[in-house]
N, C-alpha and C. Protein backbone atom coordinates (compact mmCIF):
# COMPACT_ATOMS: atom_id res chain seq x y z
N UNK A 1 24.53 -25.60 10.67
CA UNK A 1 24.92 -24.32 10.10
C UNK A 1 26.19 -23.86 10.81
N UNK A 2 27.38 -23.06 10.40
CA UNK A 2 28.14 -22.76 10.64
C UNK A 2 27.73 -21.65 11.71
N UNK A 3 28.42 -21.56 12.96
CA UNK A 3 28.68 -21.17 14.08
C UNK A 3 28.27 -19.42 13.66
N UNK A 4 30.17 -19.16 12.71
CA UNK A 4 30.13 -17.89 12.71
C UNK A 4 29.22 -16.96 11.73
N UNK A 5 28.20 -17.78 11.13
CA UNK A 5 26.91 -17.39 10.19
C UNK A 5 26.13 -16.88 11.17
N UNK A 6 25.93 -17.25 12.59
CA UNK A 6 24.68 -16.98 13.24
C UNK A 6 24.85 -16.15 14.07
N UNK A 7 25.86 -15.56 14.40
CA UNK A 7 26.15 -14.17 14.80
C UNK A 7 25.32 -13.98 16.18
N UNK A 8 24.87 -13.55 16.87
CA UNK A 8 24.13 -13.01 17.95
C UNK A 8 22.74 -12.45 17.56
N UNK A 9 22.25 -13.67 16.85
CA UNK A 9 20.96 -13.34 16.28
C UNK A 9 19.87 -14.68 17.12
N UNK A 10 18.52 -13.60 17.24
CA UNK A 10 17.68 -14.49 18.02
C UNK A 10 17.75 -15.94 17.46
N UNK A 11 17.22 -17.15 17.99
CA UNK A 11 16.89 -18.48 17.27
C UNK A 11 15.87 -19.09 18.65
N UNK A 12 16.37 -20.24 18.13
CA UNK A 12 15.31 -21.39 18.98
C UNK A 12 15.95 -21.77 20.31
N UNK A 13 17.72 -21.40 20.15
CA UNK A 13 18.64 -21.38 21.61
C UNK A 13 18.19 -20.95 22.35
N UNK A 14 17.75 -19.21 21.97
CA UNK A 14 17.35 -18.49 22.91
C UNK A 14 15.97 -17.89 23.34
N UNK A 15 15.11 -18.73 22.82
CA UNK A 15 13.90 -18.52 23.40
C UNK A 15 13.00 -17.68 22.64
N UNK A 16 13.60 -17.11 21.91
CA UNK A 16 13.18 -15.26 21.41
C UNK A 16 11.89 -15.68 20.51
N UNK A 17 11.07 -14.91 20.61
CA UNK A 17 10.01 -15.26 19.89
C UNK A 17 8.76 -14.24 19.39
N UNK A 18 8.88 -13.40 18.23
CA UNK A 18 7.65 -12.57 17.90
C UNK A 18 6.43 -13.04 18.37
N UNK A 19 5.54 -11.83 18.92
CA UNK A 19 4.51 -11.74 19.43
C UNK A 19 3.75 -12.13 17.97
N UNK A 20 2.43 -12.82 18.02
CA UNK A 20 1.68 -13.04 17.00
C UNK A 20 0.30 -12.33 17.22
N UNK A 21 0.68 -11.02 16.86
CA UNK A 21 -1.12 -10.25 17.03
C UNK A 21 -1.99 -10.29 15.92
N UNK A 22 -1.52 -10.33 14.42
CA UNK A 22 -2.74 -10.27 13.65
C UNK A 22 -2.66 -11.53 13.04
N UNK A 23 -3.94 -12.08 12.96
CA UNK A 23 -4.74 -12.93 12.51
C UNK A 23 -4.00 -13.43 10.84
N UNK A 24 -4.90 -14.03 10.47
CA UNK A 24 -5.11 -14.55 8.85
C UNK A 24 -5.51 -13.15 7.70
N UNK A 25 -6.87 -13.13 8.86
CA UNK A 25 -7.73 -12.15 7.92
C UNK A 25 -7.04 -10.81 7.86
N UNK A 26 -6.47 -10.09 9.00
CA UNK A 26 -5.82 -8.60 8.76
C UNK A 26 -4.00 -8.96 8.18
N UNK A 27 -3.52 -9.69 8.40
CA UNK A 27 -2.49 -9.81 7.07
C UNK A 27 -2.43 -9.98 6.17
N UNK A 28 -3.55 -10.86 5.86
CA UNK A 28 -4.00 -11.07 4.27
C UNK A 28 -4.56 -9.43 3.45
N UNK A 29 -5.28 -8.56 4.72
CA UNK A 29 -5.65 -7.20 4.07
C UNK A 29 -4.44 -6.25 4.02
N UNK A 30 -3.30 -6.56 4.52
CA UNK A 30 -2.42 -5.36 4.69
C UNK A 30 -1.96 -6.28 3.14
N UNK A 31 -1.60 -7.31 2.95
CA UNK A 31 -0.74 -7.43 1.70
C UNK A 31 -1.64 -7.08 0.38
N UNK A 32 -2.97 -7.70 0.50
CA UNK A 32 -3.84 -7.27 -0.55
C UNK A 32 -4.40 -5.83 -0.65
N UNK A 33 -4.41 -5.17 0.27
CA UNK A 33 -4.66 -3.79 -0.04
C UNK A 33 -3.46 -3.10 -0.61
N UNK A 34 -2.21 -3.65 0.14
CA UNK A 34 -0.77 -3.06 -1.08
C UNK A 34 -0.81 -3.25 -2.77
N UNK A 35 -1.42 -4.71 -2.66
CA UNK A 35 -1.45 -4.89 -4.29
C UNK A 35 -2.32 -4.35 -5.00
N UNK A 36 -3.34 -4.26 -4.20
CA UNK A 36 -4.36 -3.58 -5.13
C UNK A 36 -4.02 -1.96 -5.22
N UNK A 37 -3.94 -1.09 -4.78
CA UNK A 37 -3.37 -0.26 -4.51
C UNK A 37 -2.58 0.27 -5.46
N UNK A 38 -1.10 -0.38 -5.41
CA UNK A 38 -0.45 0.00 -6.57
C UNK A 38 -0.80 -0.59 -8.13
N UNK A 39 -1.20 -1.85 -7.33
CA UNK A 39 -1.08 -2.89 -9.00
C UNK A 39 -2.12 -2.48 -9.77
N UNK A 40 -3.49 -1.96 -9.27
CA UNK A 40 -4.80 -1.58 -9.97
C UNK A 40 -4.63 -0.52 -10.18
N UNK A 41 -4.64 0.44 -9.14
CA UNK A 41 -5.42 2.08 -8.99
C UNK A 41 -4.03 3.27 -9.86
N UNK A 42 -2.66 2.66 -9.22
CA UNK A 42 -1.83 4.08 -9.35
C UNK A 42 -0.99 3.07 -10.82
N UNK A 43 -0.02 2.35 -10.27
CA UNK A 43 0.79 1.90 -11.58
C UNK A 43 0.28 1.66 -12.86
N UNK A 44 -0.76 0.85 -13.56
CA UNK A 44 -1.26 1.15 -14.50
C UNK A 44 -1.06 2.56 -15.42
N UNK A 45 -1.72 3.52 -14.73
CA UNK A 45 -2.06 4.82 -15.55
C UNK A 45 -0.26 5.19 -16.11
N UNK A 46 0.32 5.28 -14.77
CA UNK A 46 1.59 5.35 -15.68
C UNK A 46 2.75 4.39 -16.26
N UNK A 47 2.67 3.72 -16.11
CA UNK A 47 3.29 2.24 -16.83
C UNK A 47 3.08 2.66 -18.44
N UNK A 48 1.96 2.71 -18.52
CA UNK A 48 0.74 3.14 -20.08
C UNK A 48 1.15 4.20 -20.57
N UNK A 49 1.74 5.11 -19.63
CA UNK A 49 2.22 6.38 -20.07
C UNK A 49 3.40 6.24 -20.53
N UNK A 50 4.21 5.94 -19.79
CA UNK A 50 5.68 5.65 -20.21
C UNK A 50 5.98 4.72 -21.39
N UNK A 51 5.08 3.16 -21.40
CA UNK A 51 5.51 2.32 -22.21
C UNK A 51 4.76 2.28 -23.01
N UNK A 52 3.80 2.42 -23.34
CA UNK A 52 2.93 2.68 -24.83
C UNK A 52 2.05 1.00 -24.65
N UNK A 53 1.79 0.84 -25.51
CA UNK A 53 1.08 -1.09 -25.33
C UNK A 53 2.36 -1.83 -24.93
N UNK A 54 3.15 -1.72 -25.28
CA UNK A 54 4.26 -2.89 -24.27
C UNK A 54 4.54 -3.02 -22.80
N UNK A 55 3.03 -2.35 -22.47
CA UNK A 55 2.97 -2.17 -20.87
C UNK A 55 2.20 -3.96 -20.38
N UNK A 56 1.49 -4.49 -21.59
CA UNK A 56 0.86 -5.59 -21.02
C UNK A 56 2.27 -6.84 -21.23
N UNK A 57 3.37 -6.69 -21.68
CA UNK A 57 4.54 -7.45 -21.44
C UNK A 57 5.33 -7.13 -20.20
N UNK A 58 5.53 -5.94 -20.07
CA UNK A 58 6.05 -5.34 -18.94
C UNK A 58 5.57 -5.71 -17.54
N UNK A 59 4.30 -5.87 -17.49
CA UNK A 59 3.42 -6.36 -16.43
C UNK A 59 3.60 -7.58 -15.96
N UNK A 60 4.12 -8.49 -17.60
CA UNK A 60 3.93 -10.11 -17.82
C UNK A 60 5.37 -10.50 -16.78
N UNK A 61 5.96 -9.55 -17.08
CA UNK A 61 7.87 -9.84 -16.93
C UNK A 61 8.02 -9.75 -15.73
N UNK A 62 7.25 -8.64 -15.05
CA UNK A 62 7.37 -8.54 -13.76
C UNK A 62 6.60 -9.56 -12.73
N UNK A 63 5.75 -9.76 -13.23
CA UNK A 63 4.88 -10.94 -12.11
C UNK A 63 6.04 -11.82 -12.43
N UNK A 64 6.58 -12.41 -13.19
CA UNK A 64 7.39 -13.57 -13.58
C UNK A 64 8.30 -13.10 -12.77
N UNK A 65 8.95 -12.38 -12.87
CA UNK A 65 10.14 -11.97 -11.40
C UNK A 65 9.85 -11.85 -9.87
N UNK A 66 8.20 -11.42 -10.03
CA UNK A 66 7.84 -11.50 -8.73
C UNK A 66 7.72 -13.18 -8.04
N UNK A 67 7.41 -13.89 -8.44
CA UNK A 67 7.09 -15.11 -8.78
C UNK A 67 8.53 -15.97 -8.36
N UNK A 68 9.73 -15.92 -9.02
CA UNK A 68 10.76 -16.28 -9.00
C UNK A 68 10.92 -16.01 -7.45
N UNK A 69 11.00 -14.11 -7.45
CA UNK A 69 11.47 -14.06 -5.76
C UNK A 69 10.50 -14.57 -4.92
N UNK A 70 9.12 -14.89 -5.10
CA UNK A 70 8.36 -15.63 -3.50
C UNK A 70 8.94 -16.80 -3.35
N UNK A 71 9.45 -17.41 -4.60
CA UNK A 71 10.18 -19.08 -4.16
C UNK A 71 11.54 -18.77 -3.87
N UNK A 72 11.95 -18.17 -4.00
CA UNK A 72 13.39 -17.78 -3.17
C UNK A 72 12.88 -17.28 -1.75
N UNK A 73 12.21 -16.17 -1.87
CA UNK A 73 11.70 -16.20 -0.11
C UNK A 73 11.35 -16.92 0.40
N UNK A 74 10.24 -18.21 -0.27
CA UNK A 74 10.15 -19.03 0.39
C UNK A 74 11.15 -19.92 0.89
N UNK A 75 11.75 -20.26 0.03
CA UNK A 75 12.62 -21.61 0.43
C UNK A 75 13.50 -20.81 1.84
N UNK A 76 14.38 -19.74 1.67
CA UNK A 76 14.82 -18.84 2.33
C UNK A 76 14.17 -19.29 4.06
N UNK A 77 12.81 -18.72 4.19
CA UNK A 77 12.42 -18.78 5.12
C UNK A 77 12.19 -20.28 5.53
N UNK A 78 11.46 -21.19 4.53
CA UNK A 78 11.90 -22.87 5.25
C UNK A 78 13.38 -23.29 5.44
N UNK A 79 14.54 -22.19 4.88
CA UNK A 79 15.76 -22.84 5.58
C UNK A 79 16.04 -22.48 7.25
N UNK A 80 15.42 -21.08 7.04
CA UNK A 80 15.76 -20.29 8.13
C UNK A 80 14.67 -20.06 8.74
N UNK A 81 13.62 -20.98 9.75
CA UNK A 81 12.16 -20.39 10.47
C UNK A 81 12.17 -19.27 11.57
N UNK A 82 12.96 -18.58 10.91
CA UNK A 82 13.15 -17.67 12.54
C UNK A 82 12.41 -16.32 12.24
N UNK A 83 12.37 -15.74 13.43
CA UNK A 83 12.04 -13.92 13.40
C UNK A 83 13.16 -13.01 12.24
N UNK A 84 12.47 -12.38 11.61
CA UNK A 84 13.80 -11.49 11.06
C UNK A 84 13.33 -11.23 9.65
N UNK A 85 12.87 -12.08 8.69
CA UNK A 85 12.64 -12.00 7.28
C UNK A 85 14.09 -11.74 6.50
N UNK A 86 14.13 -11.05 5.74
CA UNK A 86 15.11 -10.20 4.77
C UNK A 86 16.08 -9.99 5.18
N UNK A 87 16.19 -9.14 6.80
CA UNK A 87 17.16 -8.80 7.13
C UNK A 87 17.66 -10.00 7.73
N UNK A 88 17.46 -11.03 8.03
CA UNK A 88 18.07 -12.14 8.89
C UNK A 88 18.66 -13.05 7.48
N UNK A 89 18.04 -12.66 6.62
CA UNK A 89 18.47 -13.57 5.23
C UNK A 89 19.97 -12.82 5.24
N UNK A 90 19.87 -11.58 4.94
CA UNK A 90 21.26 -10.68 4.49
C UNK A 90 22.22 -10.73 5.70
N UNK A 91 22.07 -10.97 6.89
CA UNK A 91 22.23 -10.73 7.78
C UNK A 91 23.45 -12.15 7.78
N UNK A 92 22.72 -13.02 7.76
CA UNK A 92 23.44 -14.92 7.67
C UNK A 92 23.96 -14.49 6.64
N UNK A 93 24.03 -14.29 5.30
CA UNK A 93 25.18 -14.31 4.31
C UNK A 93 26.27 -13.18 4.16
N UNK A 94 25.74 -12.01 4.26
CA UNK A 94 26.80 -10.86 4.22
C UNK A 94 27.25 -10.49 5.42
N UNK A 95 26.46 -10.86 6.41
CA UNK A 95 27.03 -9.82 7.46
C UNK A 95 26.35 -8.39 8.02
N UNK A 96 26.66 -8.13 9.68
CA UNK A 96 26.09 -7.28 10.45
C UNK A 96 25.93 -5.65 9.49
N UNK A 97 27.09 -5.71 8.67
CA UNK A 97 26.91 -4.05 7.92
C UNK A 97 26.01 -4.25 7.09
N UNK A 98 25.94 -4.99 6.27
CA UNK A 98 24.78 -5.07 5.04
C UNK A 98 23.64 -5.57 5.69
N UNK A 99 23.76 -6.01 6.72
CA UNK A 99 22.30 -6.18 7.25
C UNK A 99 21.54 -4.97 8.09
N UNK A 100 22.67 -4.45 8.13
CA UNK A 100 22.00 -2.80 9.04
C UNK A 100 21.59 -1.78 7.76
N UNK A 101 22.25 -1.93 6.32
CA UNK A 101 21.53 -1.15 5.30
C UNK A 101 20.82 -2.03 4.84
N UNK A 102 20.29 -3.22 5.02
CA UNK A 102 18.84 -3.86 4.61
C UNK A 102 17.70 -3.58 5.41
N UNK A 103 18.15 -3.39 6.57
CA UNK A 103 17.68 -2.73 7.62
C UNK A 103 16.97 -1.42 7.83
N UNK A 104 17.86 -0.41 7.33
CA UNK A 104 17.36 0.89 6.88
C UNK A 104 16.56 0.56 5.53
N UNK A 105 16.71 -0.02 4.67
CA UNK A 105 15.81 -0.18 3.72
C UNK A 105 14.84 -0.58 3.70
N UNK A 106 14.60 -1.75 4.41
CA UNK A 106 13.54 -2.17 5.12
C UNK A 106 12.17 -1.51 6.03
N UNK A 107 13.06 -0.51 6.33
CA UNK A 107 12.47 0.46 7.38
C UNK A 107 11.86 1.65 6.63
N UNK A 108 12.32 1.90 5.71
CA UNK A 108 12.47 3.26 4.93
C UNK A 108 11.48 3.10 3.27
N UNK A 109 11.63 1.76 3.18
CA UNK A 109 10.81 1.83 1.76
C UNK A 109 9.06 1.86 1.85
N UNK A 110 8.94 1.21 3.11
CA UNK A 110 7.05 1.98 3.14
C UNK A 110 6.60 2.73 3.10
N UNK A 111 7.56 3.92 3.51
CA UNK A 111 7.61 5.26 3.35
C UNK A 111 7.58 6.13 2.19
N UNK A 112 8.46 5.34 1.15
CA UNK A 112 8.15 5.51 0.03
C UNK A 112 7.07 5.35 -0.57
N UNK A 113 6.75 4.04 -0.69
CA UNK A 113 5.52 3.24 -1.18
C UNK A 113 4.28 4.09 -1.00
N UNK A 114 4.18 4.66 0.45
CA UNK A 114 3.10 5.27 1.00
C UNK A 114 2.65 6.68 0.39
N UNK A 115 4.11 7.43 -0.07
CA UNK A 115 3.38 8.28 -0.30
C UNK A 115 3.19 8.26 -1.90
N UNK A 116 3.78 7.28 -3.04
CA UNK A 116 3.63 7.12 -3.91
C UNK A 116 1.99 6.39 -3.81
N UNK A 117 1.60 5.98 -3.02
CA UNK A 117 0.25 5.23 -2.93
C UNK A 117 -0.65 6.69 -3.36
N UNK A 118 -0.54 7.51 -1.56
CA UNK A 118 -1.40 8.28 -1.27
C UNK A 118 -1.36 9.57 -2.39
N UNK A 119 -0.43 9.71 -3.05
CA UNK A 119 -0.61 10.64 -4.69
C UNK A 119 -1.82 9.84 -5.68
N UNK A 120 -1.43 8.71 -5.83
CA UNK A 120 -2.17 8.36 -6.76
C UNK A 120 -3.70 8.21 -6.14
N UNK A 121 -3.77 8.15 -4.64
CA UNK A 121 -5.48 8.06 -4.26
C UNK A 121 -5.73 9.47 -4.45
N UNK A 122 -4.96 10.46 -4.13
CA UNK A 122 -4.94 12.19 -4.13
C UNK A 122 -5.42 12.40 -5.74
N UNK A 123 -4.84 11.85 -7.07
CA UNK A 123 -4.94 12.09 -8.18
C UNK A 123 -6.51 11.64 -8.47
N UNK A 124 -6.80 10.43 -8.30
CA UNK A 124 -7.98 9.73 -8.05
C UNK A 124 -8.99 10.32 -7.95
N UNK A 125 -9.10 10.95 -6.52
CA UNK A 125 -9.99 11.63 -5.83
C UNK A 125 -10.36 13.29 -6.14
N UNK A 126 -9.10 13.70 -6.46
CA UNK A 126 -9.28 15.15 -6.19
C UNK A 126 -10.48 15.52 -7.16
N UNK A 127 -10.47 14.82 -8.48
CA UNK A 127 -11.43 15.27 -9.40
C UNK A 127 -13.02 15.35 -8.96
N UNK A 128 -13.13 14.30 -8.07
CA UNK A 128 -14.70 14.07 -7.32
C UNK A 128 -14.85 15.21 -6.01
N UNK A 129 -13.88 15.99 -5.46
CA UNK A 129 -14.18 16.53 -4.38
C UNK A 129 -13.22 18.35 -4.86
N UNK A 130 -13.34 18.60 -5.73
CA UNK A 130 -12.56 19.45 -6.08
C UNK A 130 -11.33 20.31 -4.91
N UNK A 131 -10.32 19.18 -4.92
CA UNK A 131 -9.41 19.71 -3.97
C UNK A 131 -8.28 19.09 -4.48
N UNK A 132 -6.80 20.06 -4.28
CA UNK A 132 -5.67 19.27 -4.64
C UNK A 132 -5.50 18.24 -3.97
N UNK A 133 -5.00 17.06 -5.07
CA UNK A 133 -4.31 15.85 -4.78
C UNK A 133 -3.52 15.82 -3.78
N UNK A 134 -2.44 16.93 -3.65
CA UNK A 134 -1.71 16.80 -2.43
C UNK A 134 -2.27 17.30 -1.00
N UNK A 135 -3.38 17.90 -1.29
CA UNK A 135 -4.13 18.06 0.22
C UNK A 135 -4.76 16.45 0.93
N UNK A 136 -5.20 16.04 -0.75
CA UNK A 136 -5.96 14.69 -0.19
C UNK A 136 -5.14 13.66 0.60
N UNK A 137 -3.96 13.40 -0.39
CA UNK A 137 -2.90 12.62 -0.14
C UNK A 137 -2.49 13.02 1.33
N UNK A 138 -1.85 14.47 1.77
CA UNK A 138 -1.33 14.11 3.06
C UNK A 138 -2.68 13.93 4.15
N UNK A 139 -4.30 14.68 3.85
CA UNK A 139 -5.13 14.07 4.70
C UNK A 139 -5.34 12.59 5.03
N UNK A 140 -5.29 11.70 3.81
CA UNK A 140 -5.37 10.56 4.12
C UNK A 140 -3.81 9.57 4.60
N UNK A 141 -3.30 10.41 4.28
CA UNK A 141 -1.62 10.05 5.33
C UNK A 141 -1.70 10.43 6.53
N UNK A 142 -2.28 11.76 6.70
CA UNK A 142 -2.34 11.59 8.64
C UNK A 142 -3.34 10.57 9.17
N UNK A 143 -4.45 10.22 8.43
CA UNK A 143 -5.86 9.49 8.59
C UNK A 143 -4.92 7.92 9.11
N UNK A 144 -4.01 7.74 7.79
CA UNK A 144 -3.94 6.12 8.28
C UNK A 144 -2.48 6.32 8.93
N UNK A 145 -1.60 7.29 9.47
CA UNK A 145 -0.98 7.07 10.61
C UNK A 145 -1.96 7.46 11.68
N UNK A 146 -2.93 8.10 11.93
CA UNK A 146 -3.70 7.64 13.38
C UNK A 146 -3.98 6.19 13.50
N UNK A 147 -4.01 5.86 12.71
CA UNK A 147 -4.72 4.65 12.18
C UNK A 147 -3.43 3.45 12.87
N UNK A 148 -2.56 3.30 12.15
CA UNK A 148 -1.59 2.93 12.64
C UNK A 148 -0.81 3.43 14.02
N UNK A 149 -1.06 4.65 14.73
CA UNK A 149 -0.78 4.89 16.40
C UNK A 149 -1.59 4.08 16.89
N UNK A 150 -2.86 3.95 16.62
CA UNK A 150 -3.66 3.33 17.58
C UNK A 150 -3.24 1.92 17.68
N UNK A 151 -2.90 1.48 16.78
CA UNK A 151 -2.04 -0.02 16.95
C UNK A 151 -2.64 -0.91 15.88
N UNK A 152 -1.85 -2.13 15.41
CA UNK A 152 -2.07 -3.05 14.25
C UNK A 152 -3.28 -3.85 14.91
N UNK A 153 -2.86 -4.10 16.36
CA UNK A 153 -3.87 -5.29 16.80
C UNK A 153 -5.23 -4.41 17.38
N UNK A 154 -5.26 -3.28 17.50
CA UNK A 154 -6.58 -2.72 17.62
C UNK A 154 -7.36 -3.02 16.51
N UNK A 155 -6.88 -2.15 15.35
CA UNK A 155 -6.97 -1.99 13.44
C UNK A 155 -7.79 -3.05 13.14
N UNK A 156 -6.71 -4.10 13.01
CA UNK A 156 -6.91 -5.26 12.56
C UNK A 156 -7.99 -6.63 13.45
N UNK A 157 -8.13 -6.59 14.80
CA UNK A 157 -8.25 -7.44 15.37
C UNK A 157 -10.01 -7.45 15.30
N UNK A 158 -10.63 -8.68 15.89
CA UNK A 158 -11.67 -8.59 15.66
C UNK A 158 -12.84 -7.56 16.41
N UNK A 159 -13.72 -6.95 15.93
CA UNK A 159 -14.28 -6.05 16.77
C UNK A 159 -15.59 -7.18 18.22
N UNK A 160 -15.50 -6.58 19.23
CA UNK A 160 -16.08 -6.90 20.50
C UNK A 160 -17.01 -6.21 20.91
């Protein structure tokens, strides 16, 4: 690989190496609880809303794109086995600036995600416990940032 592609980014030169705290089983739940999440509980209802029955093509089109990008991530990451994901992808082709706004994006879109999640568990719920959605939503947003202070490898790891 070309020299000036690799910039002052960790590799195998330098030793650098992510800590490996969660398992099989608690990464497999952080990605499958995302999908289920949006893909079951919240997107549906409005997908249906917006697109009328051309929501079960819409659905079709998108797995098919999703699909496309895991084999681009994949291959991606068997070119490149290092720490970094996304941003180390953008990082080797564009460069330190676009990799610092993949960076912020990176950083910034769970945030999104999260609270678009926790509305739709708020919408969900509120009807069974008669309370606004947005009370539920930010209760169960402070619930799973304690959740997340206490740490991934507490969370996730096996109980003792």
């Amino acid at each position: 690989m070309d020299k000036n592609l690799k910039g002052d980014l960790p590799d195998e030169d330098t030793g650098t190496e992510l800590a490996r705290e969660l398992g099989l089983g608690a990464a497999m739940s952080i990605g499958i609880g995302t999908m289920v999440c949006a893909g079951i509980f919240v997107l549906p209802g409005i997908a249906a809303a917006k697109a009328g029955p051309v929501v079960v093509l819409a659905f079709a089109l998108c797995g098919l794109v999703a699909v496309l990008i895991a084999f681009c991530m994949s291959e991606l990451a068997t070119g490149m086995p290092l720490s970094g994901g996304g941003y180390l992808f953008i990082v080797r082709a564009f460069g330190p600036m676009m990799g610092t706004v993949m960076g912020w994006c990176l950083w910034l879109s769970p945030i999104f995600a999260s609270a678009f999640y926790m509305v739709g568990f708020g919408y969900y719920v509120a009807d069974v416990f008669s309370i606004s959605h947005v009370w539920l939503a930010l209760l169960m947003t402070g619930l799973l940032t304690g959740l997340n202070f206490i740490g991934a490898k507490e969370t996730g790891g096996p109980r003792t």
